[in-house]
C-alpha atoms as a PDB file:
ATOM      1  CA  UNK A   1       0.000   0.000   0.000  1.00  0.00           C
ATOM      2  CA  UNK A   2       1.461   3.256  -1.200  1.00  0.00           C
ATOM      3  CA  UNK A   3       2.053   6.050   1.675  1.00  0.00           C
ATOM      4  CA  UNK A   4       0.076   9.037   2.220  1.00  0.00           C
ATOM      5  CA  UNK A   5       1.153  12.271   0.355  1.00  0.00           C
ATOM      6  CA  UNK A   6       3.204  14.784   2.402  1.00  0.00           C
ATOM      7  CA  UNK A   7       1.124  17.398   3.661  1.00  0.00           C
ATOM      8  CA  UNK A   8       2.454  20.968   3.851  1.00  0.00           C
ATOM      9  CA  UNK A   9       2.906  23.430   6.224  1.00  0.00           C
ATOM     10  CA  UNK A  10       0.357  26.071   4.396  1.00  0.00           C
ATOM     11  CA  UNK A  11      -2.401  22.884   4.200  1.00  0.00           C
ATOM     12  CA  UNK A  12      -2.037  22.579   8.188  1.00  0.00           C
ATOM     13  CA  UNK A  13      -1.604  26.376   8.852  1.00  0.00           C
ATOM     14  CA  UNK A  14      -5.291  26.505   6.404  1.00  0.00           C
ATOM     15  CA  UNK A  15      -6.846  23.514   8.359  1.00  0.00           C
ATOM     16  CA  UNK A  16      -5.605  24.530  12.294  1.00  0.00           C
ATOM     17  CA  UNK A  17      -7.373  28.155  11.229  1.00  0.00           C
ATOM     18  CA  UNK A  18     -10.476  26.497  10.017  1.00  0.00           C
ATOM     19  CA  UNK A  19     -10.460  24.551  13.388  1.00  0.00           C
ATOM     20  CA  UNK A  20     -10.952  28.155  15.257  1.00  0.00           C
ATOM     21  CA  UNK A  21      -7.481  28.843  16.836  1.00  0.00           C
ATOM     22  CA  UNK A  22      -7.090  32.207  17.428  1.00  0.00           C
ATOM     23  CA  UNK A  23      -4.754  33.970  16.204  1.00  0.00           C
ATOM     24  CA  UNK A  24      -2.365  36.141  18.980  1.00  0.00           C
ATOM     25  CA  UNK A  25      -3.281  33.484  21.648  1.00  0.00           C
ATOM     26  CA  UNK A  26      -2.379  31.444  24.132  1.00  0.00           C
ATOM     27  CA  UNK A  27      -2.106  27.288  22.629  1.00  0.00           C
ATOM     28  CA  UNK A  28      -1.106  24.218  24.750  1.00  0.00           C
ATOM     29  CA  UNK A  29      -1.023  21.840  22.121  1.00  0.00           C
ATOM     30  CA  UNK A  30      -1.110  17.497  22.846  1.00  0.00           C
ATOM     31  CA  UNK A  31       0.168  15.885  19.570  1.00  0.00           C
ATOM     32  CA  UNK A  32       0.730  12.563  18.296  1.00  0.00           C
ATOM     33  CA  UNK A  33       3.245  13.497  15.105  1.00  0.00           C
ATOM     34  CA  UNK A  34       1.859   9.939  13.639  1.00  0.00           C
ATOM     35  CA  UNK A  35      -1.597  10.788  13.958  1.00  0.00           C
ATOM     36  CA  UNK A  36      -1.295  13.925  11.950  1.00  0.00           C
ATOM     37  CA  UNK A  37       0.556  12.106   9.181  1.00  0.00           C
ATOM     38  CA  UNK A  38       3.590  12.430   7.169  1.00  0.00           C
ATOM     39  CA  UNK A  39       4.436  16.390   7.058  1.00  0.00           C
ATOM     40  CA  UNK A  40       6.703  18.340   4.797  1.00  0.00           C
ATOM     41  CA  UNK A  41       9.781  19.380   6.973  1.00  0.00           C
ATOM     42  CA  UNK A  42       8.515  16.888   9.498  1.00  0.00           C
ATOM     43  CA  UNK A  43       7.886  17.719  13.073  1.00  0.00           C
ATOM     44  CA  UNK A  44       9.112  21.567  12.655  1.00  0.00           C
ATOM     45  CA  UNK A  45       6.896  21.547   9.588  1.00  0.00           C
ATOM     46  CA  UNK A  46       4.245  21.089  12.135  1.00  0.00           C
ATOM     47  CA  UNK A  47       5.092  23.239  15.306  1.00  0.00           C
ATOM     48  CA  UNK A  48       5.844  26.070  12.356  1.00  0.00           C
ATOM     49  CA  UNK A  49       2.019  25.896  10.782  1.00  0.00           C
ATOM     50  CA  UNK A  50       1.372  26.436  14.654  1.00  0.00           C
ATOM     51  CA  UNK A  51       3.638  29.655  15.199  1.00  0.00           C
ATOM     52  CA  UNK A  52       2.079  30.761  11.584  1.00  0.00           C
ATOM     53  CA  UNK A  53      -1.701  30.591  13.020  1.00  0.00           C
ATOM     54  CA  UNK A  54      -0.669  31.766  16.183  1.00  0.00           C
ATOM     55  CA  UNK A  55       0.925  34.798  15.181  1.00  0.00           C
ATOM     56  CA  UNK A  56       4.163  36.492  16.173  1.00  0.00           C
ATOM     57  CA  UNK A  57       1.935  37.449  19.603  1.00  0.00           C
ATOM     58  CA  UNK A  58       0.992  34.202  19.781  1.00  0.00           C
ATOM     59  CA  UNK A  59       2.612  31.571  22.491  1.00  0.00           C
ATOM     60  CA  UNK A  60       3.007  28.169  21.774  1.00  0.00           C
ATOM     61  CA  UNK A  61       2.757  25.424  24.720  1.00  0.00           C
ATOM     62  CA  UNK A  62       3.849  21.931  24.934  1.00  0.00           C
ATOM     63  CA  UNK A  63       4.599  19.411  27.930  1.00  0.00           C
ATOM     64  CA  UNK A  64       7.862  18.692  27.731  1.00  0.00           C
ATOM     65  CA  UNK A  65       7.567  15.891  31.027  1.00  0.00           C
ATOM     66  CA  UNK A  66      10.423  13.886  31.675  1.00  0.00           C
ATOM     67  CA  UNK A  67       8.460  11.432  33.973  1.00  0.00           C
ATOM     68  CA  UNK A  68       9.074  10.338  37.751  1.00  0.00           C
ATOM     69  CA  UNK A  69      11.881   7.754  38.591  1.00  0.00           C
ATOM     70  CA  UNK A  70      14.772   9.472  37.667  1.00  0.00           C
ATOM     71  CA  UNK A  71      17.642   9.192  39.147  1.00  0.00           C
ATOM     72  CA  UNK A  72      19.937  11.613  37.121  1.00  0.00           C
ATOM     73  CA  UNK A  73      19.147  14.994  38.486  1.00  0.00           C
ATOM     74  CA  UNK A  74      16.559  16.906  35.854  1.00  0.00           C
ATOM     75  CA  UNK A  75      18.096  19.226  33.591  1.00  0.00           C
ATOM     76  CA  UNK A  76      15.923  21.359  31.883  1.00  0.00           C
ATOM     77  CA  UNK A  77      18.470  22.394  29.012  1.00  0.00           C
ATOM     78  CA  UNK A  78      19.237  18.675  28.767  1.00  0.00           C
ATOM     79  CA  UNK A  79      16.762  15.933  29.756  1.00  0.00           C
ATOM     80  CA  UNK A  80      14.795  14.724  27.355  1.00  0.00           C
ATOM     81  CA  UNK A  81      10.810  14.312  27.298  1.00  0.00           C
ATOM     82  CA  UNK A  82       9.560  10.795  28.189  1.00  0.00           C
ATOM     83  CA  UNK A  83       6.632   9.192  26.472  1.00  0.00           C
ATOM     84  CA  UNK A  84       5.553  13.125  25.158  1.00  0.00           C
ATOM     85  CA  UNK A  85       6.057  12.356  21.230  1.00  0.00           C
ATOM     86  CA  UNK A  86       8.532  13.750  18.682  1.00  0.00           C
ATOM     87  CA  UNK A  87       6.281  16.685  18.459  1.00  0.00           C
ATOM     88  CA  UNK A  88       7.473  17.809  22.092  1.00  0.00           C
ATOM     89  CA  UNK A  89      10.805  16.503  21.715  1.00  0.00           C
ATOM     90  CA  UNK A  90      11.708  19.209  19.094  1.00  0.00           C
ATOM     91  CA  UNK A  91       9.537  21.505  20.173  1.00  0.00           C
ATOM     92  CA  UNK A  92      11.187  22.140  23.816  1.00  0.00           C
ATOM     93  CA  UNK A  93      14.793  22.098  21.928  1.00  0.00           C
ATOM     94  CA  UNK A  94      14.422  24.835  19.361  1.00  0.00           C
ATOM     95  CA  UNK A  95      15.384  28.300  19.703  1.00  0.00           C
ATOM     96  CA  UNK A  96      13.569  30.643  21.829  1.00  0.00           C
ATOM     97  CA  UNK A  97      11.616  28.168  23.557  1.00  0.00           C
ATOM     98  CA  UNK A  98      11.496  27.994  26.987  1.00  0.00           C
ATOM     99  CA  UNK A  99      10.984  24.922  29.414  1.00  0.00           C
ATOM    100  CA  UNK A 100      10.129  25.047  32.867  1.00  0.00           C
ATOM    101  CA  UNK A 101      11.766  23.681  35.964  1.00  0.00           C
ATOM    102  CA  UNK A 102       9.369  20.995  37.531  1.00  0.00           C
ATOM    103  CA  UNK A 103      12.012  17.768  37.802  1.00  0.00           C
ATOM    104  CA  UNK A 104       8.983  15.314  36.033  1.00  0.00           C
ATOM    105  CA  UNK A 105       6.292  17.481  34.967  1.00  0.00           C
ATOM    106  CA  UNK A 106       7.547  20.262  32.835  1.00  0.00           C
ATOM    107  CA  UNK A 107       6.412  22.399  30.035  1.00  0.00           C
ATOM    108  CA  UNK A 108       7.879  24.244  27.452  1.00  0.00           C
ATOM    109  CA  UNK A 109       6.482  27.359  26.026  1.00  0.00           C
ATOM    110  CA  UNK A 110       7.660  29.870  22.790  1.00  0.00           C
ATOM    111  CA  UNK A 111       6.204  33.491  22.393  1.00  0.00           C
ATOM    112  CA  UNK A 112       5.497  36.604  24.138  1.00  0.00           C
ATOM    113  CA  UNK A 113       4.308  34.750  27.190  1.00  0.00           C
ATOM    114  CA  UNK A 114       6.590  32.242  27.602  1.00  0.00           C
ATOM    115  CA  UNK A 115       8.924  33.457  30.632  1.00  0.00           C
ATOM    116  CA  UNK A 116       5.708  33.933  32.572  1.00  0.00           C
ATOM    117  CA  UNK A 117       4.225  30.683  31.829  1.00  0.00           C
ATOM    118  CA  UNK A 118       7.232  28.924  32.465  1.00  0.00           C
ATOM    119  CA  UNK A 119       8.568  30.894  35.485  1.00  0.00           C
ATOM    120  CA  UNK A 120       9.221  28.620  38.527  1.00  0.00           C
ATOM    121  CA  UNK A 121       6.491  26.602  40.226  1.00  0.00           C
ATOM    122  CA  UNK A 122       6.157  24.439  43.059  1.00  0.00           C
ATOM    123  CA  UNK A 123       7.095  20.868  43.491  1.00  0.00           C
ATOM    124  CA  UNK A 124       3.307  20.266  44.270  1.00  0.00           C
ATOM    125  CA  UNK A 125      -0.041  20.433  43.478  1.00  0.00           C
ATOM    126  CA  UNK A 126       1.919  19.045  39.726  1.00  0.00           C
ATOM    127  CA  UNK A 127      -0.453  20.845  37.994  1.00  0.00           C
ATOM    128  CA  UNK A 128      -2.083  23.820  40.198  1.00  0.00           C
ATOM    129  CA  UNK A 129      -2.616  27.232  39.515  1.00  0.00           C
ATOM    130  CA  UNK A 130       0.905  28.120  40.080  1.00  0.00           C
ATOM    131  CA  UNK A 131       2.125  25.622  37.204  1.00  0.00           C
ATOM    132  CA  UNK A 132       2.505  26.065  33.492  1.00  0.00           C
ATOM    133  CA  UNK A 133      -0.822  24.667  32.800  1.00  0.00           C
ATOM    134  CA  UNK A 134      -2.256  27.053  35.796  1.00  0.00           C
ATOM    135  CA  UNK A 135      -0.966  29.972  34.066  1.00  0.00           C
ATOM    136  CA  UNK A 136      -2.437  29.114  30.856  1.00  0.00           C
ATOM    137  CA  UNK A 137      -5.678  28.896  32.521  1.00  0.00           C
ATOM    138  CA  UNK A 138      -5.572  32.072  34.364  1.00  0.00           C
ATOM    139  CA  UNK A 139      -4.507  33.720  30.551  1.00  0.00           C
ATOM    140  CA  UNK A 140      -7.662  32.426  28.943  1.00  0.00           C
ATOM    141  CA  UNK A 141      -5.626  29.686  26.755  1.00  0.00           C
ATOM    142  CA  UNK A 142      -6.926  27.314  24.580  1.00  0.00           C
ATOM    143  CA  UNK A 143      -6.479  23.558  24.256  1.00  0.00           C
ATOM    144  CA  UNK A 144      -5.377  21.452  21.248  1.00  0.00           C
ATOM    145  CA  UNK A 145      -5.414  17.867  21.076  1.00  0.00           C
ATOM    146  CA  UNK A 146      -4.515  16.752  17.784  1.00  0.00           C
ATOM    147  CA  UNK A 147      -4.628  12.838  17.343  1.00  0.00           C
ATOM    148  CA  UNK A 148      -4.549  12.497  20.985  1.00  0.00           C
ATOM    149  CA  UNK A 149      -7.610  11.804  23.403  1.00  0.00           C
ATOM    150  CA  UNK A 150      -8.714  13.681  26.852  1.00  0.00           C
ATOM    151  CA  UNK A 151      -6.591  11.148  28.527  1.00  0.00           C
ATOM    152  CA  UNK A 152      -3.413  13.456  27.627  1.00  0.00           C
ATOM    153  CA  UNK A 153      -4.889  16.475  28.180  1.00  0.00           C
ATOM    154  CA  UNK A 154      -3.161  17.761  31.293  1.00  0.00           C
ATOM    155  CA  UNK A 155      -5.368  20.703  32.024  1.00  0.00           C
ATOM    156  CA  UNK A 156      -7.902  18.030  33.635  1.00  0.00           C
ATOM    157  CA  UNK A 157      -5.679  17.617  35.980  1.00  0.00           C
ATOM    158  CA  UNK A 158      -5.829  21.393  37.325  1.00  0.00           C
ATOM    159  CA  UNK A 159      -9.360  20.512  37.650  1.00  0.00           C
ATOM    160  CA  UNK A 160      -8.920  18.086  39.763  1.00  0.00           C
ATOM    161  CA  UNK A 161      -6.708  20.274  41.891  1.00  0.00           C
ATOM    162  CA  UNK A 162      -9.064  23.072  41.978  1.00  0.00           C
ATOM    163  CA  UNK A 163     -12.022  20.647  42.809  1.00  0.00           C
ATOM    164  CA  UNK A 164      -9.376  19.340  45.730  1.00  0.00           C
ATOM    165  CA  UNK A 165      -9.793  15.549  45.153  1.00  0.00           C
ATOM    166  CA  UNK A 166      -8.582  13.285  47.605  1.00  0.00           C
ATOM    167  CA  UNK A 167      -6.085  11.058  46.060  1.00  0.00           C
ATOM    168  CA  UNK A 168      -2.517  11.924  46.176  1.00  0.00           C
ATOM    169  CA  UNK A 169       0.168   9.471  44.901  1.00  0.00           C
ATOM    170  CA  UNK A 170       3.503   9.936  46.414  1.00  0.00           C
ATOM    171  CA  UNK A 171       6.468  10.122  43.846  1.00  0.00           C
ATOM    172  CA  UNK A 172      10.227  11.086  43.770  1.00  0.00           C
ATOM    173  CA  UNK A 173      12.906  12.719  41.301  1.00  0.00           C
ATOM    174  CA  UNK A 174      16.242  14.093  41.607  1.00  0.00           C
ATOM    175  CA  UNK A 175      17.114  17.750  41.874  1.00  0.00           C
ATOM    176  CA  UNK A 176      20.473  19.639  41.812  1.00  0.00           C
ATOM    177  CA  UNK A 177      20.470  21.650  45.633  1.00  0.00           C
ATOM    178  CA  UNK A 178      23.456  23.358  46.166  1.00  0.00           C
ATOM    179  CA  UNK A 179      25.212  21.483  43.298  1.00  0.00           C
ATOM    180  CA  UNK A 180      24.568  17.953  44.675  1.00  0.00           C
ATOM    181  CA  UNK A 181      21.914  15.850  43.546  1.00  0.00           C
ATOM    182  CA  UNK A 182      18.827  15.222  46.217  1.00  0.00           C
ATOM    183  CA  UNK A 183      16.240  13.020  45.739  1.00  0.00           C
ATOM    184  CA  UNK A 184      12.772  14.982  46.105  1.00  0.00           C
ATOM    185  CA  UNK A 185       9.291  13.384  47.130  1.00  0.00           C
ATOM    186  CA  UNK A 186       6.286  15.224  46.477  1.00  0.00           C
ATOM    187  CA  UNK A 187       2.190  14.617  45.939  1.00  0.00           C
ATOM    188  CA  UNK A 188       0.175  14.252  42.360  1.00  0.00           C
ATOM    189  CA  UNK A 189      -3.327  13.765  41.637  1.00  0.00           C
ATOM    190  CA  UNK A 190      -2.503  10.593  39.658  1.00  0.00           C
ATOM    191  CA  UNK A 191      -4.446   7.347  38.119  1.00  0.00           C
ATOM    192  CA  UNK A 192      -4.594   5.793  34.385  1.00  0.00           C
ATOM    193  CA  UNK A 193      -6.670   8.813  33.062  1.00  0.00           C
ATOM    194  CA  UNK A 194      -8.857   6.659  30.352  1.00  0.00           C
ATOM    195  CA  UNK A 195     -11.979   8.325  31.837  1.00  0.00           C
ATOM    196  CA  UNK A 196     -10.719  11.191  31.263  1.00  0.00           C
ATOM    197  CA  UNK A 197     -12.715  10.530  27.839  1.00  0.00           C
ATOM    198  CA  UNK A 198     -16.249  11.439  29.146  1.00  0.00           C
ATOM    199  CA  UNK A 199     -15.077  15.049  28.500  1.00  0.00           C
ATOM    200  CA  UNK A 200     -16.038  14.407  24.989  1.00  0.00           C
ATOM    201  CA  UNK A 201     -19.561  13.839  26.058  1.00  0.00           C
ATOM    202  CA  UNK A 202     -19.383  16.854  28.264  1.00  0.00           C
ATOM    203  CA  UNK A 203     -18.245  19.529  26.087  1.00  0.00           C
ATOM    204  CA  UNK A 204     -19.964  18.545  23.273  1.00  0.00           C
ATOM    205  CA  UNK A 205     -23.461  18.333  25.195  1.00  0.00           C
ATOM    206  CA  UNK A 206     -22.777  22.391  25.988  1.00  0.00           C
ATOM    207  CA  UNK A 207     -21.095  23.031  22.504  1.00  0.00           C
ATOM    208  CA  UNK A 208     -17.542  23.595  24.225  1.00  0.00           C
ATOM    209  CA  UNK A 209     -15.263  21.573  21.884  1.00  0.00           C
ATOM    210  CA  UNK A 210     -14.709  22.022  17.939  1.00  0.00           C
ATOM    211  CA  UNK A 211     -13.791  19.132  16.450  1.00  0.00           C
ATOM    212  CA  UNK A 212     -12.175  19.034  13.043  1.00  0.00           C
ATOM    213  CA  UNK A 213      -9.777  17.054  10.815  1.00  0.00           C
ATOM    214  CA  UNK A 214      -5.766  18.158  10.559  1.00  0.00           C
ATOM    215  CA  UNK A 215      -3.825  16.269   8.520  1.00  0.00           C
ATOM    216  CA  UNK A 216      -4.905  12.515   8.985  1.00  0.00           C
ATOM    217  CA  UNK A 217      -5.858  13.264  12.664  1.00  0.00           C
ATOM    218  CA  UNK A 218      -8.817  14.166  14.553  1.00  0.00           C
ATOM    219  CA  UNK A 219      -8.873  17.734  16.301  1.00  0.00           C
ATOM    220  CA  UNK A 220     -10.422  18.584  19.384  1.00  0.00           C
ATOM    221  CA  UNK A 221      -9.935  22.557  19.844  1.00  0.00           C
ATOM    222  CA  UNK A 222     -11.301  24.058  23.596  1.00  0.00           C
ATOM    223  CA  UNK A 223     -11.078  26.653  25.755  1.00  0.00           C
ATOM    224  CA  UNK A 224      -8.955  25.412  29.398  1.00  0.00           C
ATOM    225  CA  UNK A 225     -11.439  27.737  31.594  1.00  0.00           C
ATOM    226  CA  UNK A 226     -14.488  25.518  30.345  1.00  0.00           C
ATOM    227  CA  UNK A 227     -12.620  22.605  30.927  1.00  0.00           C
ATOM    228  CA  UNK A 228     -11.894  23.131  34.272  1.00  0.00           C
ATOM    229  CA  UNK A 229     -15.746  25.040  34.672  1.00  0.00           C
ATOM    230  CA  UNK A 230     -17.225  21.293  33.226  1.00  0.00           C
ATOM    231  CA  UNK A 231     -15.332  19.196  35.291  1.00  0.00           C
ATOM    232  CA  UNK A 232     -14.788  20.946  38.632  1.00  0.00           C
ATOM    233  CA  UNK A 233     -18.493  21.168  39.484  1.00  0.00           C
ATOM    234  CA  UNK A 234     -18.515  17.424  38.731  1.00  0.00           C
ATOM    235  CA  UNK A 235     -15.808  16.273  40.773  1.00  0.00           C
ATOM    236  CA  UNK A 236     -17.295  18.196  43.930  1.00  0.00           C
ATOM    237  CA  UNK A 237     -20.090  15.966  43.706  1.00  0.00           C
ATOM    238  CA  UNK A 238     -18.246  12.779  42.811  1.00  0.00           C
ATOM    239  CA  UNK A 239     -14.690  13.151  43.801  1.00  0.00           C
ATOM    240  CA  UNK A 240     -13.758   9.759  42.243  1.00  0.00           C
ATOM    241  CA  UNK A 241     -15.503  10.243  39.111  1.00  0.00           C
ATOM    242  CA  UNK A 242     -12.319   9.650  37.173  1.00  0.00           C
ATOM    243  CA  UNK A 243     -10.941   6.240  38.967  1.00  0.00           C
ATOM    244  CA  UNK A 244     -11.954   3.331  37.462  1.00  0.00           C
ATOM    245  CA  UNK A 245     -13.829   1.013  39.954  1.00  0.00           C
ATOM    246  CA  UNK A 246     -12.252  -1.383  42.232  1.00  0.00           C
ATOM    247  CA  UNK A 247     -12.767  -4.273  40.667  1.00  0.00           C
ATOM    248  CA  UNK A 248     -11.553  -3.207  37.270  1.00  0.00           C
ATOM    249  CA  UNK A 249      -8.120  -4.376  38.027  1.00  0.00           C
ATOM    250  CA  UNK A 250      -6.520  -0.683  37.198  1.00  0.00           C
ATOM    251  CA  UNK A 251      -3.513  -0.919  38.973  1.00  0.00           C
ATOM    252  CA  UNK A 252      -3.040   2.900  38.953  1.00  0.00           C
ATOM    253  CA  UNK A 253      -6.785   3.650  39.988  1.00  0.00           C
ATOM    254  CA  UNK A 254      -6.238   0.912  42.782  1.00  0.00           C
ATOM    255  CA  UNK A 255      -3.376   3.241  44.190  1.00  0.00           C
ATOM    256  CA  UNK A 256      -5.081   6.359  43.934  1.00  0.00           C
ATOM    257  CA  UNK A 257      -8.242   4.985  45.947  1.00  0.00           C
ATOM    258  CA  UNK A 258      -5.458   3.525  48.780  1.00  0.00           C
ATOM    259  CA  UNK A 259      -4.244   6.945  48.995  1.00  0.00           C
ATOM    260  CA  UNK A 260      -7.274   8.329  50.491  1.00  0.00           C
ATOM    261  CA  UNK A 261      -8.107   5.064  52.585  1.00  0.00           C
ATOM    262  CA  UNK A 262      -4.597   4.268  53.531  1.00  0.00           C
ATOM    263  CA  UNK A 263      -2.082   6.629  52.781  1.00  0.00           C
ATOM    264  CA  UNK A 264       0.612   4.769  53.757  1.00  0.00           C
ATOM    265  CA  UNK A 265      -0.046   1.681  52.157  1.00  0.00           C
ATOM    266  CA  UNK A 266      -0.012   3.856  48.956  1.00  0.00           C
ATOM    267  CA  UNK A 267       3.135   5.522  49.559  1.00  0.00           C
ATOM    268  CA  UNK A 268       4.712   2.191  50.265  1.00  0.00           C
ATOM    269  CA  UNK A 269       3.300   0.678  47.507  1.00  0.00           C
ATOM    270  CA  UNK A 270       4.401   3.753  44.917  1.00  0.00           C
ATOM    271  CA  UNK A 271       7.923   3.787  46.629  1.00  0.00           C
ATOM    272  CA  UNK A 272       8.606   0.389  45.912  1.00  0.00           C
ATOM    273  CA  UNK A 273       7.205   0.854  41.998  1.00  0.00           C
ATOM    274  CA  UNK A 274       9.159   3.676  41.583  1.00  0.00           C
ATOM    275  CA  UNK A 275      12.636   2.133  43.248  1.00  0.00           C
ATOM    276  CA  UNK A 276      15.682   3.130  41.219  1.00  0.00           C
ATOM    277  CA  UNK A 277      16.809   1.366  38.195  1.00  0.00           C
ATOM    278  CA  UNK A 278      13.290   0.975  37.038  1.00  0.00           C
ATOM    279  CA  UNK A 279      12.742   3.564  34.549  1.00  0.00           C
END
């Protein structure tokens, strides 16, 4: 079977406009460079139709995550992403972009508004209002999966901050403090994510999410303050909405719900997963 054509960069810039993004904006994008299809210029060809849309007053957001279990301290001008896609690989690396400093669960960011988004945070909440997908929020971003589901879309998880939930996983990394490596432990609303996918119901039962075609992928295009104003409400009434249930045999869900009935049975349980030399 013959491959698809090469799209090009003016094709993707023409199809992410007819999607809605708005030019001069604020974008975290979630990509999956395979979804989207073989690109002229490749991933750059990509992150450029972006920038082009987007506008020279335009910022441009990725994750750029590096995961938990490390135990080479984090580097932000050298570690690479982990399990984030060529997409945010090159993205973080090119010139002008910034990254931010959270050891696992950074983000890099390109335009006018990049310092601020990216400006120091805490080690937790992961993903509050003081992180680079807090700021984003509190800027009146936008949200772009592109061949990616809810399940990667990060800014769920500042709901579930706001909203307070009661799980908290227990992780570690390694930081440089006073030019020695230290190992760091810290709290994140964590599970599997899959139902994270009921936000398609949710959004498109209020009209909240455009959905489109780009390249060979499916689009979803909303704004982060009605994601967090769908899902908030609904976690305040059903804190656990997202784990899967107990007898589903989701080993991630089955930590999160220990967390809140035994905490340290859940931190002894996430210690020993994450011990070094596993990831």
């Amino acid at each position: 079977m013959l491959g698809r054509q090469a799209i090009t960069r003016q094709l993707l810039a023409d199809q992410l406009r007819n999607l809605g993004i708005e030019r001069d904006g604020v974008l975290v994008v979630h990509a999956s460079f395979r979804a989207v299809g073989p690109i002229e210029d490749g991933p750059p060809g990509l992150i450029g139709a972006l920038h082009e849309v987007l506008g020279p007053s335009g910022t441009l957001v990725m994750p750029s995550m590096s995961g938990s279990r490390r135990t080479d301290p984090y580097d932000l001008a050298r570690t690479p992403t982990r399990e984030m896609g060529v997409v945010a690989e090159t993205f973080w690396r090119m010139p002008g972009t910034l990254r931010s400093d959270h050891p696992t669960s950074s983000f890099a960011a390109n335009g006018p508004r990049a310092r601020e988004i990216t400006a120091t945070q805490p080690l937790s909440p992961v993903h509050g209002l003081e992180s680079p997908i807090g700021r984003v929020y509190r800027l009146g971003g936008s949200i772009l999966l592109l061949g990616v589901g809810h399940d990667a879309n990060t800014t769920i998880h500042l709901a579930e901050s706001l909203a307070q939930v009661p799980y908290r996983i227990r992780k570690w990394a390694t930081m440089l403090r006073d030019g020695r490596p230290k190992r760091v432990e810290y709290e994140e609303t964590d599970h599997c994510c899959r139902n994270f996918a009921l936000l398609d119901g949710w959004l498109r039962q209020r009209g909240l999410q455009t959905e489109g075609t780009v390249g060979g992928a499916m689009a979803r295009l909303m704004r982060s303050k009605e994601v967090v104003e769908t899902v908030a409400p609904r976690l305040r009434q059903d804190p656990l909405r997202f784990l899967c249930p107990p007898n589903a045999g989701c080993e991630e869900c089955d930590a999160a719900r220990r967390s809140v009935t035994s905490p340290r049975s859940a931190l002894e349980q996430m210690r020993r997963d994450d011990a070094p030399g596993d990831g």
